[in-house]
C-alpha atoms as a PDB file:
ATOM      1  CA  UNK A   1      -5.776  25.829   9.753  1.00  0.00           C
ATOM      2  CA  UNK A   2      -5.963  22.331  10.200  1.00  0.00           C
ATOM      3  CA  UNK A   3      -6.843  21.638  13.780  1.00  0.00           C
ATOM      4  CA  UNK A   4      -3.779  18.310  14.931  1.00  0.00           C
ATOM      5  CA  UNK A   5      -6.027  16.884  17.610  1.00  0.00           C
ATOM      6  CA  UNK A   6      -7.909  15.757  14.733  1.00  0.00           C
ATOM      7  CA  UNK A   7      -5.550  15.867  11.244  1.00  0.00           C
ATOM      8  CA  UNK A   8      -2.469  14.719  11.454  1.00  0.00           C
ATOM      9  CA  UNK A   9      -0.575  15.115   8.069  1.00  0.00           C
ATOM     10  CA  UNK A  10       1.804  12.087   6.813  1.00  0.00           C
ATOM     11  CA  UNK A  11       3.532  11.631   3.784  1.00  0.00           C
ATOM     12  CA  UNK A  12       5.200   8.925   1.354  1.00  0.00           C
ATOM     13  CA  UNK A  13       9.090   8.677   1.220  1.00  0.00           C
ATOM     14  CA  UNK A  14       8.708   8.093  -2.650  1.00  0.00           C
ATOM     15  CA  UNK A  15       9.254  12.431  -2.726  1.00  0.00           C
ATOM     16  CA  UNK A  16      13.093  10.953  -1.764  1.00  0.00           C
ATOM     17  CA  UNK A  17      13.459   8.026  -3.254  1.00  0.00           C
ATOM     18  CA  UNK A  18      11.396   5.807  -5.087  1.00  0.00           C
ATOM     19  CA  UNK A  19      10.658   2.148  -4.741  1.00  0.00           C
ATOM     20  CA  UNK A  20      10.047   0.847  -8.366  1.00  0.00           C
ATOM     21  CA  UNK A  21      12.601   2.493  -9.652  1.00  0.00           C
ATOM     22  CA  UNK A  22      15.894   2.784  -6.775  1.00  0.00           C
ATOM     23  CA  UNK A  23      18.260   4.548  -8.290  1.00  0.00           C
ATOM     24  CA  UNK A  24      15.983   7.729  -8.526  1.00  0.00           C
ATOM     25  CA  UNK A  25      17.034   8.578  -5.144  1.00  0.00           C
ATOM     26  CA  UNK A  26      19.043   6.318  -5.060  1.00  0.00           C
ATOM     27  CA  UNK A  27      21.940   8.430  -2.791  1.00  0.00           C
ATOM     28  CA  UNK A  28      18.856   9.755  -0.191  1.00  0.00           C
ATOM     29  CA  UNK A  29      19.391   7.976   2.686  1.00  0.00           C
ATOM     30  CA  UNK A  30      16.308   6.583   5.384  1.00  0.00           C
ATOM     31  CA  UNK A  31      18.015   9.282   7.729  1.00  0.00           C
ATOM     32  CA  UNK A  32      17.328  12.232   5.191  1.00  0.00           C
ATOM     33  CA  UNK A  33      13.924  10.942   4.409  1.00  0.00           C
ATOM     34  CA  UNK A  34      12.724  10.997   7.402  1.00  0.00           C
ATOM     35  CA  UNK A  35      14.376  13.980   9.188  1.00  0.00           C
ATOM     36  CA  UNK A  36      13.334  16.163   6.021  1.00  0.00           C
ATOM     37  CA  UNK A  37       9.893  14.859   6.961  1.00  0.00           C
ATOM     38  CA  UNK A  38      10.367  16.235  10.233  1.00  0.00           C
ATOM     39  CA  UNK A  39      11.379  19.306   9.562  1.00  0.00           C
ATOM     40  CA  UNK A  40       8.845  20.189   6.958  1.00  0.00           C
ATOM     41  CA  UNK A  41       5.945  19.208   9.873  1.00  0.00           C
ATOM     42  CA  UNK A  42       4.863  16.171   9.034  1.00  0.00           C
ATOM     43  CA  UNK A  43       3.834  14.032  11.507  1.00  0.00           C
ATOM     44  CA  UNK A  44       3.001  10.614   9.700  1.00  0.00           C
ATOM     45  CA  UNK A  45       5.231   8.528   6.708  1.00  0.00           C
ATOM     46  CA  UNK A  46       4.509   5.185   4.599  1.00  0.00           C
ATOM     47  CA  UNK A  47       7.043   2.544   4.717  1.00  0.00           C
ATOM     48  CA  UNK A  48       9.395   2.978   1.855  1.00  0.00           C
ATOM     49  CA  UNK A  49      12.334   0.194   0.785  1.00  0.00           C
ATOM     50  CA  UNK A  50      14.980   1.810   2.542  1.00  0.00           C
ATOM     51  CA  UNK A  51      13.334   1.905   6.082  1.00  0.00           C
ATOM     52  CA  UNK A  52      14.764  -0.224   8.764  1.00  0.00           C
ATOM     53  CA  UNK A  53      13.381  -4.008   8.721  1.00  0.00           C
ATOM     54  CA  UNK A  54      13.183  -4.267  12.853  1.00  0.00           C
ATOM     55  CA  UNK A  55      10.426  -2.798  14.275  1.00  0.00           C
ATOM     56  CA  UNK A  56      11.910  -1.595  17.289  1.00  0.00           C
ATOM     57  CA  UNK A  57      14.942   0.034  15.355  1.00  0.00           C
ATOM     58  CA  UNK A  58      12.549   1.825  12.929  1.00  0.00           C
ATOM     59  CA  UNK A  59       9.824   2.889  15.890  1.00  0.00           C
ATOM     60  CA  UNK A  60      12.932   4.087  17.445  1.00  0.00           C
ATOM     61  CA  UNK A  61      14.385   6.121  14.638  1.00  0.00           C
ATOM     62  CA  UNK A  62      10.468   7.881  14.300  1.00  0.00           C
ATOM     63  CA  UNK A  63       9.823   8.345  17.558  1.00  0.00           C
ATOM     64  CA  UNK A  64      13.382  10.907  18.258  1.00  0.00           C
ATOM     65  CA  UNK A  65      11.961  12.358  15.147  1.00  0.00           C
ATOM     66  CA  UNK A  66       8.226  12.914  16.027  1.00  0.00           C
ATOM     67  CA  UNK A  67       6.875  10.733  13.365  1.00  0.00           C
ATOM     68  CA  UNK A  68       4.899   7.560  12.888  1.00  0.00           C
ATOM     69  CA  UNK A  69       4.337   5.130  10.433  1.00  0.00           C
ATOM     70  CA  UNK A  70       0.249   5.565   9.190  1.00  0.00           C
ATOM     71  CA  UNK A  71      -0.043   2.970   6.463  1.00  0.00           C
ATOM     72  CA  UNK A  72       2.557   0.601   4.026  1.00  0.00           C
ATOM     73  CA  UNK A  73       1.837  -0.633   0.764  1.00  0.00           C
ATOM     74  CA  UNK A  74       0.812  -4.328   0.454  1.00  0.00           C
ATOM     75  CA  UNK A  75       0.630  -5.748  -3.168  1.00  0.00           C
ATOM     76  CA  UNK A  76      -2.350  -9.224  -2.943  1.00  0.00           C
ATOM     77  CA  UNK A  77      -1.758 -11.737  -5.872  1.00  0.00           C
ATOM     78  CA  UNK A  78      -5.345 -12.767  -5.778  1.00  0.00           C
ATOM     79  CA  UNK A  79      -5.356 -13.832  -9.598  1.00  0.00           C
ATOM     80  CA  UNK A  80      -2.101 -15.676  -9.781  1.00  0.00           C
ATOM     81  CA  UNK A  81      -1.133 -17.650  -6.538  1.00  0.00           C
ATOM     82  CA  UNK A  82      -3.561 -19.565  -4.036  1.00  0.00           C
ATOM     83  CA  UNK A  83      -5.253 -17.188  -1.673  1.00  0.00           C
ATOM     84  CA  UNK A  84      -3.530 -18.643   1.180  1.00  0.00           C
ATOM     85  CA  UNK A  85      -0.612 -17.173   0.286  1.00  0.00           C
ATOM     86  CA  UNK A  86      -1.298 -13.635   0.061  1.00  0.00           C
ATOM     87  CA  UNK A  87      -3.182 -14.336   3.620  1.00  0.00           C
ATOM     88  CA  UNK A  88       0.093 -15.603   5.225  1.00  0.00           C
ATOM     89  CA  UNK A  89       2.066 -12.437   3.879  1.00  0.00           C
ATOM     90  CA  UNK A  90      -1.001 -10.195   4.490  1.00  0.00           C
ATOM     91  CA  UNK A  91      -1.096 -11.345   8.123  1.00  0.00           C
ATOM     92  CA  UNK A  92       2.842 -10.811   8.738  1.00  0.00           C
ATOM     93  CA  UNK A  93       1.904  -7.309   6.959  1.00  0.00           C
ATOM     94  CA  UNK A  94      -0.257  -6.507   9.235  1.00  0.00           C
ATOM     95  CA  UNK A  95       1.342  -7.166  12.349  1.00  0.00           C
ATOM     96  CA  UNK A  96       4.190  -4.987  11.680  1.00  0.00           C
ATOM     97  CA  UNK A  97       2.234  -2.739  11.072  1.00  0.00           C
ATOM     98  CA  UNK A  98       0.252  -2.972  13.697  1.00  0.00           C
ATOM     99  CA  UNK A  99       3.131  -2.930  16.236  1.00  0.00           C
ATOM    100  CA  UNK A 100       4.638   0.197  14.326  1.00  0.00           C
ATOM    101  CA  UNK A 101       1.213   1.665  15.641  1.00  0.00           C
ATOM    102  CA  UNK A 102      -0.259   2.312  11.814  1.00  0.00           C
ATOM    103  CA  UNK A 103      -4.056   1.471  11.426  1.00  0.00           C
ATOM    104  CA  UNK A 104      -3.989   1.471   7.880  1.00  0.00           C
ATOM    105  CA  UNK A 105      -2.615  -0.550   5.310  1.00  0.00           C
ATOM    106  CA  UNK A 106      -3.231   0.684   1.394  1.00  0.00           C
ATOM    107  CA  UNK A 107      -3.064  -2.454  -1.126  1.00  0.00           C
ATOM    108  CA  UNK A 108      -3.847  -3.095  -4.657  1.00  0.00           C
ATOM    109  CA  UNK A 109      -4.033  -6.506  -6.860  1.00  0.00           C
ATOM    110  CA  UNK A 110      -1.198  -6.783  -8.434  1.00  0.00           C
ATOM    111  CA  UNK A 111      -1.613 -10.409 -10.053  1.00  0.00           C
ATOM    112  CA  UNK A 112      -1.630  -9.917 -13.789  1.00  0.00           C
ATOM    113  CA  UNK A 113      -0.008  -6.502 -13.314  1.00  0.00           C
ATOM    114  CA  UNK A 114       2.360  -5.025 -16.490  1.00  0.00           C
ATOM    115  CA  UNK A 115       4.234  -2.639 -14.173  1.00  0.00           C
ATOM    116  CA  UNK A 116       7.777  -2.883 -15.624  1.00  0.00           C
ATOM    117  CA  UNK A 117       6.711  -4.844 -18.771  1.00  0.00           C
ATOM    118  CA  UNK A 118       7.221  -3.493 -22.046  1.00  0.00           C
ATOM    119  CA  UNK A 119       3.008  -3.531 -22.809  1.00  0.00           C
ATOM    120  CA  UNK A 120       1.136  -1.194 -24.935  1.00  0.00           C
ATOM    121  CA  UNK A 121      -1.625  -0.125 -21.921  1.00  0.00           C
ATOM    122  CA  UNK A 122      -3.984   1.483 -25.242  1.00  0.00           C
ATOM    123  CA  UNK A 123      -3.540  -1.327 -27.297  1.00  0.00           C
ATOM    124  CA  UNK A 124      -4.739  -5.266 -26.767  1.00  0.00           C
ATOM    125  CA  UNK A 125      -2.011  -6.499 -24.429  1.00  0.00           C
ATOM    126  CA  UNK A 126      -3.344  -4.922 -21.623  1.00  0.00           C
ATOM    127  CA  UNK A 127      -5.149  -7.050 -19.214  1.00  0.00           C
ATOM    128  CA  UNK A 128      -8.635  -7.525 -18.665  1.00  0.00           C
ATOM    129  CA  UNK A 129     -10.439  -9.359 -15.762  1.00  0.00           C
ATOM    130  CA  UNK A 130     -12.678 -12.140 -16.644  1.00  0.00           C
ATOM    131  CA  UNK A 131     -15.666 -12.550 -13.755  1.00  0.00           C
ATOM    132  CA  UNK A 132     -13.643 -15.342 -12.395  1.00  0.00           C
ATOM    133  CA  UNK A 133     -10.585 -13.131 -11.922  1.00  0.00           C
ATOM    134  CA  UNK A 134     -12.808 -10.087 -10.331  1.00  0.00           C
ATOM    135  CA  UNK A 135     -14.894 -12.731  -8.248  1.00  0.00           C
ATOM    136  CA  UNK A 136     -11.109 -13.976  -6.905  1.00  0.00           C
ATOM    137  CA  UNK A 137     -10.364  -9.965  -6.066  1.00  0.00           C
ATOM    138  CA  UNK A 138     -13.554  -9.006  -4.088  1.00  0.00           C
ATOM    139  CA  UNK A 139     -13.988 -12.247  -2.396  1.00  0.00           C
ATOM    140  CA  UNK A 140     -10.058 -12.011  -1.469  1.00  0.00           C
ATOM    141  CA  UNK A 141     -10.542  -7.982  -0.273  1.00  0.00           C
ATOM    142  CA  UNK A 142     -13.397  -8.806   1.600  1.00  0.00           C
ATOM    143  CA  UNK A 143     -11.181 -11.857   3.681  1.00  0.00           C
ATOM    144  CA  UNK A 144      -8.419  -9.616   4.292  1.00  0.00           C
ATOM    145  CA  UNK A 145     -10.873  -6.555   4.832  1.00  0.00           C
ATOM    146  CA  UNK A 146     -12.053  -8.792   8.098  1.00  0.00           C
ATOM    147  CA  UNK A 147      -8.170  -9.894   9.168  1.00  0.00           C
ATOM    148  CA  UNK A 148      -7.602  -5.883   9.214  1.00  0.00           C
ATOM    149  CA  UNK A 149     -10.881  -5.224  11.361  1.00  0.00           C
ATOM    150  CA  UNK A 150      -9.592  -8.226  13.924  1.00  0.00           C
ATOM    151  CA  UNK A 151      -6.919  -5.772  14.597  1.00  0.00           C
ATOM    152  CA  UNK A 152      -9.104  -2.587  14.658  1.00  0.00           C
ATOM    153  CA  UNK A 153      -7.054  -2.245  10.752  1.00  0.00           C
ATOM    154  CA  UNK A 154      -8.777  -0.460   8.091  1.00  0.00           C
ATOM    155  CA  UNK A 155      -8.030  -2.142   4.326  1.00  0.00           C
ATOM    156  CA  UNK A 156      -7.829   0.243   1.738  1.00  0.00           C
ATOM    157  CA  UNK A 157      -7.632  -0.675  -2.214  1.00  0.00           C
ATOM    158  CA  UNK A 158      -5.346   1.595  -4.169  1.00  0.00           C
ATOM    159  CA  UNK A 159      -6.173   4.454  -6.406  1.00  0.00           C
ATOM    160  CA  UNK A 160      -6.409   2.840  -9.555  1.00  0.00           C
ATOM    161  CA  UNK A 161      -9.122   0.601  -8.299  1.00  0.00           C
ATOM    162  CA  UNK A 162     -12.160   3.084  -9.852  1.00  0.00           C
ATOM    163  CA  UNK A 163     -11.457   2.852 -12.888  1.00  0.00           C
ATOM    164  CA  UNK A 164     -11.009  -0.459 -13.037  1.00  0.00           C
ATOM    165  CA  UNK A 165     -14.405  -1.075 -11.401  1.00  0.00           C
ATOM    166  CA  UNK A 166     -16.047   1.128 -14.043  1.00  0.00           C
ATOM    167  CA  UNK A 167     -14.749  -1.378 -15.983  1.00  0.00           C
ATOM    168  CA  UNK A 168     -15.770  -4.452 -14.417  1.00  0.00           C
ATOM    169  CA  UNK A 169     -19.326  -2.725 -14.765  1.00  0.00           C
ATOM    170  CA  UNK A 170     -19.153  -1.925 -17.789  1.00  0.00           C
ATOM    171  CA  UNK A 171     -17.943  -6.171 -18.507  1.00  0.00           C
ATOM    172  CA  UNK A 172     -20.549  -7.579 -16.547  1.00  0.00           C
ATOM    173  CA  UNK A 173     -23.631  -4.557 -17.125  1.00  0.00           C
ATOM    174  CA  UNK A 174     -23.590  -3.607 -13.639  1.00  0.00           C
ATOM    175  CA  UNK A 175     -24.620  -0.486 -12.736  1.00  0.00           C
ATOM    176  CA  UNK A 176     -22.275   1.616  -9.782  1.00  0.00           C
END
């Protein structure tokens, strides 16, 4: 058994309804989301598109509940717009979260991304970053990375993020 004073299990709303795609749970409400969450013992939830905007609303609608927020998804766009501008909406990220009590926030690049596009992934449309375009992604993890620790934040990259290193090894004859 998991001992809570140290594990505290959370969980993403997309089991309800799903972000990328809305109308696959489409009729779940934020209410059934998160009281479902509730009952099942989870203690923890992401941020999912149908979640109250206000902070105080949403902390509100956890707290009767027993839950917190642990993390939200933040998508940088390191390749294609100025840095700047993925700091400004990192930072207003951040603070949310922050004041929703979270200490995590989960992010991947998404510049150059074919989510939703109709691209062959095995074939030659799929992207591949040149040294410029990975140089733009660390240096741009590792400035955020240091925004997050201001707050005592951790920055974490997304799951995909291995195998695209491998990758970038692989490109540049690194070794990992």
């Amino acid at each position: 058994m998991l001992n809570p004073q140290f594990v505290r299990l959370g969980i993403a709303p997309i089991g309800w309804t799903n972000d990328d795609l809305p109308e696959l749970g489409g009729e779940n409400t934020f209410e059934q989301c998160v009281s479902e969450m509730a009952l099942a013992g989870f203690k923890g939830s992401e941020i999912g598109n149908k979640y109250p905007q206000d902070v105080e609303e949403l902390k509100h609608k956890l707290d009767v509940r027993g839950l917190t927020i642990c993390n939200a998804w933040f998508s940088t766009r390191f390749i294609d717009l100025p840095y700047e501008e993925t700091e400004q909406a990192f930072l207003r990220h951040r603070d949310r979260l922050f004041a929703l009590g979270a200490r995590v926030i989960g992010a991947s690049e998404q510049g150059d991304s074919i989510q939703g596009k109709p691209v062959n992934i095995f074939g030659g449309q799929k992207p591949v970053w040149t040294n410029e375009q990975w140089d733009k992604v660390i240096s741009g993890y590792n400035r955020l990375g240091a925004l997050a620790r201001e707050k005592g934040m951790t920055l974490t990259y997304g799951w995909g993020f291995a195998d695209a290193l491998a990758g970038w090894a692989a490109q540049v004859g690194a070794e990992l």
